[in-house]
Protein backbone atom coordinates (compact mmCIF):
# COMPACT_ATOMS: atom_id res chain seq x y z
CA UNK A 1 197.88 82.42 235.19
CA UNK A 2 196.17 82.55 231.81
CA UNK A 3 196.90 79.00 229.49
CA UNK A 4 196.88 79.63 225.74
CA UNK A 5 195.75 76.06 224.95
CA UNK A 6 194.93 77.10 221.67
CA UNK A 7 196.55 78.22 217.92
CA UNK A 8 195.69 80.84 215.76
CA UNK A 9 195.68 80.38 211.77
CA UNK A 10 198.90 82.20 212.55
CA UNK A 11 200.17 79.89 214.59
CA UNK A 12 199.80 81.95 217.68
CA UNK A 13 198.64 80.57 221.00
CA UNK A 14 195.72 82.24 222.27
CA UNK A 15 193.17 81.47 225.36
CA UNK A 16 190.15 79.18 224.21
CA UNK A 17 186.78 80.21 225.35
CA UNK A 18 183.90 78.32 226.30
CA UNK A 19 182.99 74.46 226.54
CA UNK A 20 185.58 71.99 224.87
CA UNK A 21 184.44 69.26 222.68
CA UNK A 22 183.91 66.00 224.73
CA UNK A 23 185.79 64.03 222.79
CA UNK A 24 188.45 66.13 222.41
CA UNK A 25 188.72 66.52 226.18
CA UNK A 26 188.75 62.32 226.22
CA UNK A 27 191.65 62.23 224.12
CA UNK A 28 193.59 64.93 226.20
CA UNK A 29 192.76 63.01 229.29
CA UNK A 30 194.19 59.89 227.41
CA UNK A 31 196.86 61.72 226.17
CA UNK A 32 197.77 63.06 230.28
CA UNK A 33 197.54 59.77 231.38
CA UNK A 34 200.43 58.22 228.56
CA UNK A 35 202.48 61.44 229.73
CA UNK A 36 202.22 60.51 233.28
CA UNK A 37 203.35 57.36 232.51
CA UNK A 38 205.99 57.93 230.85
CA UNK A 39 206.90 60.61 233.46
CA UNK A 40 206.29 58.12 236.12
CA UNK A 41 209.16 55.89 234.21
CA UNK A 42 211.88 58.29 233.65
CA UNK A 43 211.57 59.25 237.45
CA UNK A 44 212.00 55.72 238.47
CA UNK A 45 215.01 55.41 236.62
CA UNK A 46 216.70 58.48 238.13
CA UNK A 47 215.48 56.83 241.77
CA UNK A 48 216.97 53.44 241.49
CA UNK A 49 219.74 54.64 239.88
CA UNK A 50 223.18 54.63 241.48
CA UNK A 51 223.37 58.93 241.80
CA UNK A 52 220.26 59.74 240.13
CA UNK A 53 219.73 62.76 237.46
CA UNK A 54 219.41 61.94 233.82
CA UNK A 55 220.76 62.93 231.06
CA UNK A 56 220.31 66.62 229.04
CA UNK A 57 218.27 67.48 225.95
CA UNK A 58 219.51 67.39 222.46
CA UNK A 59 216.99 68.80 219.95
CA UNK A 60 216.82 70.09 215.73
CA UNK A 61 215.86 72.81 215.62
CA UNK A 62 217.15 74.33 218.24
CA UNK A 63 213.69 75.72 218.86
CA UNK A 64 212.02 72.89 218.54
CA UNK A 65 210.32 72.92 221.65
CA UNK A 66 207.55 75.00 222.02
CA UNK A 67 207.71 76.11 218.09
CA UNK A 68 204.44 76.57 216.33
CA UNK A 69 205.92 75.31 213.38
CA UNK A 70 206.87 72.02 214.77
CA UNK A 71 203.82 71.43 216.66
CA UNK A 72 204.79 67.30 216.03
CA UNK A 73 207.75 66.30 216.95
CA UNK A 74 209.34 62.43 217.55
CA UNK A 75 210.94 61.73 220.86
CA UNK A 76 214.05 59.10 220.76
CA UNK A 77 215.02 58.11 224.96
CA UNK A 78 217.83 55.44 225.32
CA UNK A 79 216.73 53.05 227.63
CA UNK A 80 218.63 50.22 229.52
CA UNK A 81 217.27 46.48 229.93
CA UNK A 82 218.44 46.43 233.90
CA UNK A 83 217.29 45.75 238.03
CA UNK A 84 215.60 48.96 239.17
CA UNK A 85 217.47 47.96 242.82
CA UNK A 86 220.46 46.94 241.01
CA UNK A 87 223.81 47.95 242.92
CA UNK A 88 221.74 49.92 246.05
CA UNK A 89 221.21 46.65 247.65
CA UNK A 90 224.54 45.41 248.35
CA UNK A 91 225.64 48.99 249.83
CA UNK A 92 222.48 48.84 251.61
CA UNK A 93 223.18 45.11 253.52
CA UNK A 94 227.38 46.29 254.27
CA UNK A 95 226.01 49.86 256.40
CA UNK A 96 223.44 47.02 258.02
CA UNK A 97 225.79 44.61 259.36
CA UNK A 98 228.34 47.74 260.47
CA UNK A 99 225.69 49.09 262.56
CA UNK A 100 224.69 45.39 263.81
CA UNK A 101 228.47 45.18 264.79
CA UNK A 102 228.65 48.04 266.67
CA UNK A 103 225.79 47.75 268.49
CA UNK A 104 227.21 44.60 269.28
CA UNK A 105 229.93 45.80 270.77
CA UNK A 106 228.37 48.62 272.81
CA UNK A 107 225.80 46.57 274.34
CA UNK A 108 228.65 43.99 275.77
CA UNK A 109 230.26 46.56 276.98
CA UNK A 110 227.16 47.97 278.41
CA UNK A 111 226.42 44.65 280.26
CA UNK A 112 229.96 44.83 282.28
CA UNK A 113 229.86 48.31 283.34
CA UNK A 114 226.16 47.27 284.47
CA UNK A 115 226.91 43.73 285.80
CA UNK A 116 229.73 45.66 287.99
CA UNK A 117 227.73 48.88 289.13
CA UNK A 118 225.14 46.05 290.17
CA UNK A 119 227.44 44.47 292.87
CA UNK A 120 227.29 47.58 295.05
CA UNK A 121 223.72 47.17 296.23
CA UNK A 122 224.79 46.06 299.63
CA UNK A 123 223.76 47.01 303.04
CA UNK A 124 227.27 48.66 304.33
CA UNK A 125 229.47 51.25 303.02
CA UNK A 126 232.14 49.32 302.33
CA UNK A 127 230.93 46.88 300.45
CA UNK A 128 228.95 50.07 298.21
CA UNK A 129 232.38 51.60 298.02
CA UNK A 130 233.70 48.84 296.42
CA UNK A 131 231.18 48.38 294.03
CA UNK A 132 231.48 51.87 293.04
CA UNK A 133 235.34 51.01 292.62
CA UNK A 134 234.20 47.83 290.70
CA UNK A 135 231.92 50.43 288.32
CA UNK A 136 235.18 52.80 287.63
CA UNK A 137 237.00 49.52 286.40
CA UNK A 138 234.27 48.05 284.32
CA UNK A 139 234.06 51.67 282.86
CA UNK A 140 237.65 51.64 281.82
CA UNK A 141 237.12 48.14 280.26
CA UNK A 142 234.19 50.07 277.97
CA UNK A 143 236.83 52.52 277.02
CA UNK A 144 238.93 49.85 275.11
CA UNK A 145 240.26 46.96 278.07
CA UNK A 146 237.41 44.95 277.15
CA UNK A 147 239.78 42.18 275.61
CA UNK A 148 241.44 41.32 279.11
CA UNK A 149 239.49 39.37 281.86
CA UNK A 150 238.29 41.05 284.43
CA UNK A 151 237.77 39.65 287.82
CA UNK A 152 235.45 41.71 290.43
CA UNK A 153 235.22 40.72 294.40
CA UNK A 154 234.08 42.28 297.31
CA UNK A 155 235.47 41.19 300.97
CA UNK A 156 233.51 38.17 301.85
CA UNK A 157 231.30 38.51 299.51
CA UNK A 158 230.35 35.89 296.24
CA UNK A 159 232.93 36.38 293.43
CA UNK A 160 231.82 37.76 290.57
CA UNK A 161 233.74 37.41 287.34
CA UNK A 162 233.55 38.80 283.83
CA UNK A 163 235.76 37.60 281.41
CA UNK A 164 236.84 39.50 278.09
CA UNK A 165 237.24 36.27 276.58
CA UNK A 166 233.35 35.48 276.52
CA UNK A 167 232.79 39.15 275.14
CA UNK A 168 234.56 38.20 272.47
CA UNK A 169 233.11 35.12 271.83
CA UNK A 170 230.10 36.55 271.94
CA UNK A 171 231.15 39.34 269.31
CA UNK A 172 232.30 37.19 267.49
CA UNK A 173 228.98 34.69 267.13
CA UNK A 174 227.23 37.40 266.29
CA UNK A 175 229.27 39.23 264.08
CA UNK A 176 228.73 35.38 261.96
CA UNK A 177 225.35 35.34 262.54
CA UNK A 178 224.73 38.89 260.98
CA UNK A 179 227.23 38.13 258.28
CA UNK A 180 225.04 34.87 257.21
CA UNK A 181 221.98 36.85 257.45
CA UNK A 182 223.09 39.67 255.37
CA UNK A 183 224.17 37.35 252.93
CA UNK A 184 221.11 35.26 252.51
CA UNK A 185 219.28 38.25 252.18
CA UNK A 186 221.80 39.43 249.43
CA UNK A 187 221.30 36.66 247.52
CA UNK A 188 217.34 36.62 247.92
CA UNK A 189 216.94 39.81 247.00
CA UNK A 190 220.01 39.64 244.25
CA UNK A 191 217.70 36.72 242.62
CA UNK A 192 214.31 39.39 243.39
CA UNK A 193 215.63 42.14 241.37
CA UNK A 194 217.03 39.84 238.31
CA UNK A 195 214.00 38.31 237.64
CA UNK A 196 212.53 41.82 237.55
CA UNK A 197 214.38 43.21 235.25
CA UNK A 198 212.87 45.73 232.72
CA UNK A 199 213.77 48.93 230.38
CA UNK A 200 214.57 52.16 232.38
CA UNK A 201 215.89 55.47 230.72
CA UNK A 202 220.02 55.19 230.83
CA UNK A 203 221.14 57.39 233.50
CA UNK A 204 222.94 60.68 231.84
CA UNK A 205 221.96 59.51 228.16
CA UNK A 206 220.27 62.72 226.54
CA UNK A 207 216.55 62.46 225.43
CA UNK A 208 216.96 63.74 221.30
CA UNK A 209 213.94 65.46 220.18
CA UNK A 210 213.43 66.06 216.24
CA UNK A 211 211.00 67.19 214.05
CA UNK A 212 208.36 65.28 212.54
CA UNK A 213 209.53 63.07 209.34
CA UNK A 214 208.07 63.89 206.45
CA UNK A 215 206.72 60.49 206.09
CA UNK A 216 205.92 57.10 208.65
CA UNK A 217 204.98 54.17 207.75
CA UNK A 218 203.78 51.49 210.28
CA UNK A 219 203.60 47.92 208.81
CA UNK A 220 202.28 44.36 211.14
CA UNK A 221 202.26 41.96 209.78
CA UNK A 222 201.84 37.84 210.76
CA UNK A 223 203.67 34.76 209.03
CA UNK A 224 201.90 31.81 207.70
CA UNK A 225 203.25 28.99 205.62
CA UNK A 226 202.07 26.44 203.21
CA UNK A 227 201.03 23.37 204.16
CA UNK A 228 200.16 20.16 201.74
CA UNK A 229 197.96 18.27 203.57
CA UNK A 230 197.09 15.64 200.69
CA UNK A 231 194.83 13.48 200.52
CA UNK A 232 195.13 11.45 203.54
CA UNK A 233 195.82 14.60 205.69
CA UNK A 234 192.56 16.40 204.10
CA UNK A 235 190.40 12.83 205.04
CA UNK A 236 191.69 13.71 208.50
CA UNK A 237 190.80 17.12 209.15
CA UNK A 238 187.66 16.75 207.39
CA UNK A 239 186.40 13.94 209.87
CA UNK A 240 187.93 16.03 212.49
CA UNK A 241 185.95 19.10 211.39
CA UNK A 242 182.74 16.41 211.15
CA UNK A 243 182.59 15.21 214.76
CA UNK A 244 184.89 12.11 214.63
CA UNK A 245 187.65 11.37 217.53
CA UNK A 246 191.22 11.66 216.35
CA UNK A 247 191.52 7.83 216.33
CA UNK A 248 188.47 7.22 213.85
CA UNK A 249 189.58 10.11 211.70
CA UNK A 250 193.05 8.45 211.22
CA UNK A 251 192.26 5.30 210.89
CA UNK A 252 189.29 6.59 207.98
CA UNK A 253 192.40 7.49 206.12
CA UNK A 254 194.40 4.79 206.46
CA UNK A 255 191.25 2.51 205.66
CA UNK A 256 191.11 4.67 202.19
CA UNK A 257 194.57 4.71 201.07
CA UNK A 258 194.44 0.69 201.64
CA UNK A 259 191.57 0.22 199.27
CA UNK A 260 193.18 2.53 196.97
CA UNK A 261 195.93 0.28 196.84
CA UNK A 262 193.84 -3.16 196.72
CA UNK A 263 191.89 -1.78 193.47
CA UNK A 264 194.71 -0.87 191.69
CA UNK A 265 196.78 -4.01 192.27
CA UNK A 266 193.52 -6.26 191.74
CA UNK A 267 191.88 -3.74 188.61
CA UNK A 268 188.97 -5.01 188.57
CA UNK A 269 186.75 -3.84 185.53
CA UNK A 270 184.56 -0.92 186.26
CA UNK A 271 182.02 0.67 183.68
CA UNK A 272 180.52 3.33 184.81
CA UNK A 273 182.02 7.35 184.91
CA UNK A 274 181.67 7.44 188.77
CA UNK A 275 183.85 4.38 188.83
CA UNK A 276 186.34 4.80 186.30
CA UNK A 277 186.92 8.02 188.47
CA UNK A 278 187.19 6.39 191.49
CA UNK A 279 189.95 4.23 189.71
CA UNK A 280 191.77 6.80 188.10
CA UNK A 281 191.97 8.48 191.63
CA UNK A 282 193.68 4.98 193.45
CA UNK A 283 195.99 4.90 190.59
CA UNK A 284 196.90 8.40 190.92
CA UNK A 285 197.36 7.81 194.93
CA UNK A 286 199.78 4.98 194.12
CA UNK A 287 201.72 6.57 191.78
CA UNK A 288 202.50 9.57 193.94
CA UNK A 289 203.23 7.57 197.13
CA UNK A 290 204.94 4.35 195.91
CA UNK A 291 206.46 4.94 192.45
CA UNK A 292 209.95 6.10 192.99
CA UNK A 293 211.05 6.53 189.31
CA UNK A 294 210.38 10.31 188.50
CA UNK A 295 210.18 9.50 184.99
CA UNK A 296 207.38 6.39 185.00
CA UNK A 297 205.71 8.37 187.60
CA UNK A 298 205.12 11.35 185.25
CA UNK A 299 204.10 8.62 182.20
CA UNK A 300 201.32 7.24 184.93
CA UNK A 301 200.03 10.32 185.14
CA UNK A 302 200.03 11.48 182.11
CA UNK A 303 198.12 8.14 180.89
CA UNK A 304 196.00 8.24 184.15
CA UNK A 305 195.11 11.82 182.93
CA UNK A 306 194.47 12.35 186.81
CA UNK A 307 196.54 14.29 189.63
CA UNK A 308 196.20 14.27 193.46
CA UNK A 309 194.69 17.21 195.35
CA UNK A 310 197.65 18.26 197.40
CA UNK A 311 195.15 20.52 199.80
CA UNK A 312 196.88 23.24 200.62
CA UNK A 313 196.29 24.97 203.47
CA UNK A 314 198.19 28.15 205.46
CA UNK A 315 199.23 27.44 208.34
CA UNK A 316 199.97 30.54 211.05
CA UNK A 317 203.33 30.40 211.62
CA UNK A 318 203.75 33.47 214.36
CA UNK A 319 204.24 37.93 214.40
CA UNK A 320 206.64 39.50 212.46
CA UNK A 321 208.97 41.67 214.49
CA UNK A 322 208.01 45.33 213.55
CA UNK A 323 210.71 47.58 211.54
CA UNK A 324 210.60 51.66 211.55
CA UNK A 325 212.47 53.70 209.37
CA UNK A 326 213.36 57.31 209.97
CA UNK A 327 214.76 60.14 207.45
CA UNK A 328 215.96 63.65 208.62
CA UNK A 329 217.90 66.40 206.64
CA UNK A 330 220.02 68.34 209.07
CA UNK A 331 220.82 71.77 208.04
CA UNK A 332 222.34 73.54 210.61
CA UNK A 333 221.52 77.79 211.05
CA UNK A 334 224.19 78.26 213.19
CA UNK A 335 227.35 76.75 215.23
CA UNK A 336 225.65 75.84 218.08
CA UNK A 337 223.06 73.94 215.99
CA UNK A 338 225.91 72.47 213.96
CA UNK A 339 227.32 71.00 216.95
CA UNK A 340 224.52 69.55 218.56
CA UNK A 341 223.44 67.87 215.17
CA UNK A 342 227.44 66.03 215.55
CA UNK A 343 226.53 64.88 219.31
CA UNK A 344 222.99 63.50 218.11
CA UNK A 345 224.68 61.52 215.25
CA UNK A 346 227.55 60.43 217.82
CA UNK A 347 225.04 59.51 220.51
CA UNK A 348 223.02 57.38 217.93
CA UNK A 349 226.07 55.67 216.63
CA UNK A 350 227.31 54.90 219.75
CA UNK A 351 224.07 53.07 221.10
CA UNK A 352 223.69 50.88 218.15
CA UNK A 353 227.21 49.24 218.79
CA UNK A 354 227.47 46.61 221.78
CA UNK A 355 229.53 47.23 224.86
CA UNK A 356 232.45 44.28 224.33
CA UNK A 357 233.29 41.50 226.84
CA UNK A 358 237.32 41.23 227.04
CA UNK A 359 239.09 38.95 228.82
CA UNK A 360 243.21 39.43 229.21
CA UNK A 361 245.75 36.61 227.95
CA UNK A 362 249.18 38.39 229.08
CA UNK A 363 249.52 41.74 227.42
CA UNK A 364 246.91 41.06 224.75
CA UNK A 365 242.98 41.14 225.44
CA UNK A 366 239.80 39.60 223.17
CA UNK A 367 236.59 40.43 223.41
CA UNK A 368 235.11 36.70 223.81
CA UNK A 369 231.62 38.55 223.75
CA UNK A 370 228.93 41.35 223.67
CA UNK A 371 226.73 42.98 225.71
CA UNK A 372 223.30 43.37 223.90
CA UNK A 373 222.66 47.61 223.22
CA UNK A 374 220.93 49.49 225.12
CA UNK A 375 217.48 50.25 223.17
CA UNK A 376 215.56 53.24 222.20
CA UNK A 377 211.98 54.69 223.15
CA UNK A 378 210.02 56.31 220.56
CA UNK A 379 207.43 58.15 221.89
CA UNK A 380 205.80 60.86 218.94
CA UNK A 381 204.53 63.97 220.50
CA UNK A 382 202.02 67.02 219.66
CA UNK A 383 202.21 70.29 221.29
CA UNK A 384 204.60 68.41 223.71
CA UNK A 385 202.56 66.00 224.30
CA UNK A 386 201.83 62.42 223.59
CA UNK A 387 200.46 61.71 220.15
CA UNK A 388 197.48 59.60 220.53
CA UNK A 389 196.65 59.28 216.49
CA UNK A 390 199.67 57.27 216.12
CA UNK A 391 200.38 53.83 217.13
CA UNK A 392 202.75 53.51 220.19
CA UNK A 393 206.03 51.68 219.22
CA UNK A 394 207.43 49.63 221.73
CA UNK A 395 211.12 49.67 222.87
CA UNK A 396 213.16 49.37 219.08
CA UNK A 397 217.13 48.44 219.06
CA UNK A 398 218.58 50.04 216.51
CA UNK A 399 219.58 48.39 213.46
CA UNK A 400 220.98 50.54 211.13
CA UNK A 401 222.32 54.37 211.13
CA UNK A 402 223.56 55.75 207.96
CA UNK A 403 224.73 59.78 207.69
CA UNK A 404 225.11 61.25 203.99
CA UNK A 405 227.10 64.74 203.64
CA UNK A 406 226.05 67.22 201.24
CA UNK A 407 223.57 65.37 199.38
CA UNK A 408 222.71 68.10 197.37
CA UNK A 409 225.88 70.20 197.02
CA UNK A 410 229.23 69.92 198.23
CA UNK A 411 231.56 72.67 200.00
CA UNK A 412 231.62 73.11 203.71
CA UNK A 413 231.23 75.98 206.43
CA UNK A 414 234.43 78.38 207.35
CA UNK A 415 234.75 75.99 210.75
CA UNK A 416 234.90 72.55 208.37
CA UNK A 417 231.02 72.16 209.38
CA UNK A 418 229.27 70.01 206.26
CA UNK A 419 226.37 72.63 204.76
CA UNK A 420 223.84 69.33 205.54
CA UNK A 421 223.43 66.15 206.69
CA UNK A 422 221.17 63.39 205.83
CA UNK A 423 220.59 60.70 208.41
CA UNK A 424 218.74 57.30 207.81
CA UNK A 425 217.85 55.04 210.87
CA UNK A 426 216.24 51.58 211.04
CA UNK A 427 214.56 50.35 214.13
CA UNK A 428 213.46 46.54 215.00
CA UNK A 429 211.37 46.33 218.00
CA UNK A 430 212.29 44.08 220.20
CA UNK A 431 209.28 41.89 220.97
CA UNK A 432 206.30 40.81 218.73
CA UNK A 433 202.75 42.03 219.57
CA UNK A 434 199.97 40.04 220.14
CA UNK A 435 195.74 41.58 219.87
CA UNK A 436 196.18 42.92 223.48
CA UNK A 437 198.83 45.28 222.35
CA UNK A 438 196.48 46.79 219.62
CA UNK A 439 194.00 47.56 222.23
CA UNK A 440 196.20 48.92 224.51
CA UNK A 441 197.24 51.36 221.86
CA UNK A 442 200.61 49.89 219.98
């Protein structure tokens, strides 16, 4: 089988010759491996899902896939935040303890048709014929007597007796001991698959495949805030910074602000510039911390001529939450297309809404809560294939969905079809990155 791995200025495929370019062969390799992956994902969300299968295709174009002309294309896959074992294991643990029951129940009745058949290993005949006589009744007790006692003797002979009553006990013991096991294990393995909980592709929700946007724009961004350290706070981190213990810086501080104080209230007479600047300085500290008229505090330092350093300094707050925005125009060619442009705004309208949490009161029901949406995967592709010039995006809840009709014209197809639609989606992803993410590729 020939593979046309390459296109023409044309855009035809045709069959590449020769060597490839190492580093174009690295990034298909990287790109296999993020397809594999993401393979690997959707097939482990049809596994440990209830039925399996997932959900069908919606694409615009039509012939989107495999098109020439829309070599890039953006991928949107709904995904769920859920267990990966989540309602297998409780089916799984009821068929257990059935089968632990039954087997239960056969091997008692084993042990009385055995126990019986086991008193005929005598020397004489008659005795053996009476233990085959004592087999025949044991094996009509296995058939569904097993409830009465049964008492077994031969002539003379020790009296053997097996009583239906201890069977049942017996069952019975067991059938609690299973039933606590089974639900220990329940609950471990309940708690096992909640706390690993993580996004899987919803079962039956189509994968929606458009063309590239015209434009994408991919904005981090960190927040920091301003900080006035002043001048006590700025004596601080500069001991800090110089070597000093925590203790020593503070107390440096405090030492300075006190002296500040001292020459102000005492005012003694100082001549030269560096002093009169010192001064000027401990009267500007006092007026700042311990006048509390706005007005005389202004009139100090106006007169003082001098104002306090505040020191600002950013602080790093934490990530911004990343934001995408997506634009389409969707003209439909045909009725087909026209209808599977109404399912892909439906589907995306749908998943940006919650599920509700109702509870009844009589006849009448409220929805005390909601369910958080499911989110989205954007994966963009080239050729089919996973993109790797463009940052990966990790899972995005959908924030906004707007659809404009005939933007540039109004009138509407003979089946009441709009001639276009515009659709305008906002996506927030749902966790913050950190420098590890970058490297990995996001």
């Amino acid at each position: 089988m020939e593979i046309f791995d390459k296109v023409g200025p044309l855009g035809e495929k045709i069959k590449s010759t020769g060597l490839k370019n190492p580093i174009s062969s690295m990034s298909n390799i990287e790109a296999d491996l993020d397809d594999f992956a993401q393979a690997g994902q959707n097939l482990l969300g049809s596994l440990f899902s209830a039925f399996g299968g997932g959900g069908s295709k919606l694409e615009y174009p039509l012939d989107v896939g495999g098109n020439p002309a829309y070599a890039s294309t953006v991928t949107f896959t709904t995904m769920e935040y859920k267990s990966p074992f989540a309602g297998i294991t409780d089916k799984l643990h009821a068929k257990q303890q059935d089968d632990n029951l039954k087997q239960a129940r056969l091997k008692s009745a084993d042990d009385a048709r055995n126990q019986a058949a086991g008193l005929g290993k005598v020397d004489d005949f008659g005795g053996m014929n009476t233990g085959f006589q004592q087999a025949n009744d044991a094996n009509a007790a296995f058939l569904g007597a097993t409830n009465q006692p049964i008492t077994f003797s031969d002539d003379g002979a020790a009296a053997n007796r097996i009583s239906g009553g201890d069977d049942a006990a017996a069952l019975n013991f067991m059938a609690r001991k299973d039933t606590a096991t089974e639900a220990a294990a329940v609950k471990g393995e309940s708690k096992s698959a909640n706390s690993g909980a993580v996004f899987f592709p919803k079962k039956g929700a189509p994968a929606i495949t458009l063309y590239f946007p015209p434009s994408m724009a991919f904005l981090d961004g960190v927040g920091y805030e301003n900080a006035s350290l002043g001048q006590a706070g700025a004596s601080v981190m500069a001991g800090l910074e110089g070597g000093m213990s925590g203790m020593e810086a503070a107390m440096g501080a405090l030492k300075e602000e006190g002296k500040a104080l001292l020459d102000t209230i005492t005012g003694k007479e100082k001549t030269t510039p560096a002093a009169i600047n010192a001064m000027k300085q401990s009267i500007a500290k006092v007026n700042s911390r311990f006048n509390p008229v706005p007005s005389l505090r202004n009139a100090v330092a106006l007169v003082n001529r001098f104002t306090v350093n505040p020191n600002v300094r950013a602080v790093f707050q934490g990530v911004n939450i990343r934001e995408f925005s997506f634009q389409f125009k969707l003209i439909p060619t045909s009725p087909e297309e026209a209808d599977v442009i109404q399912k892909i705004i439906k589907h995306f309208r749908t998943e940006l809404y919650p599920e509700g949490f109702p509870v009844s009161f009589g006849t009448s029901s409220v929805d005390l809560g909601y369910h958080f949406p499911n989110a989205f995967k954007i994966a963009f592709k080239f050729n089919g294939r996973i993109n790797k010039k463009f940052p990966k995006i990790k899972e995005c809840y959908l924030r906004t969905f707007s659809a404009t009709t005939n933007s540039t014209g109004g009138g509407l197809r003979k089946d009441g079809q709009p001639n276009e639609i515009d659709i305008t989606m906002a996506f927030v992803e749902h966790k913050t990155l950190t420098s590890a993410d970058i490297k990995k590729g996001f």
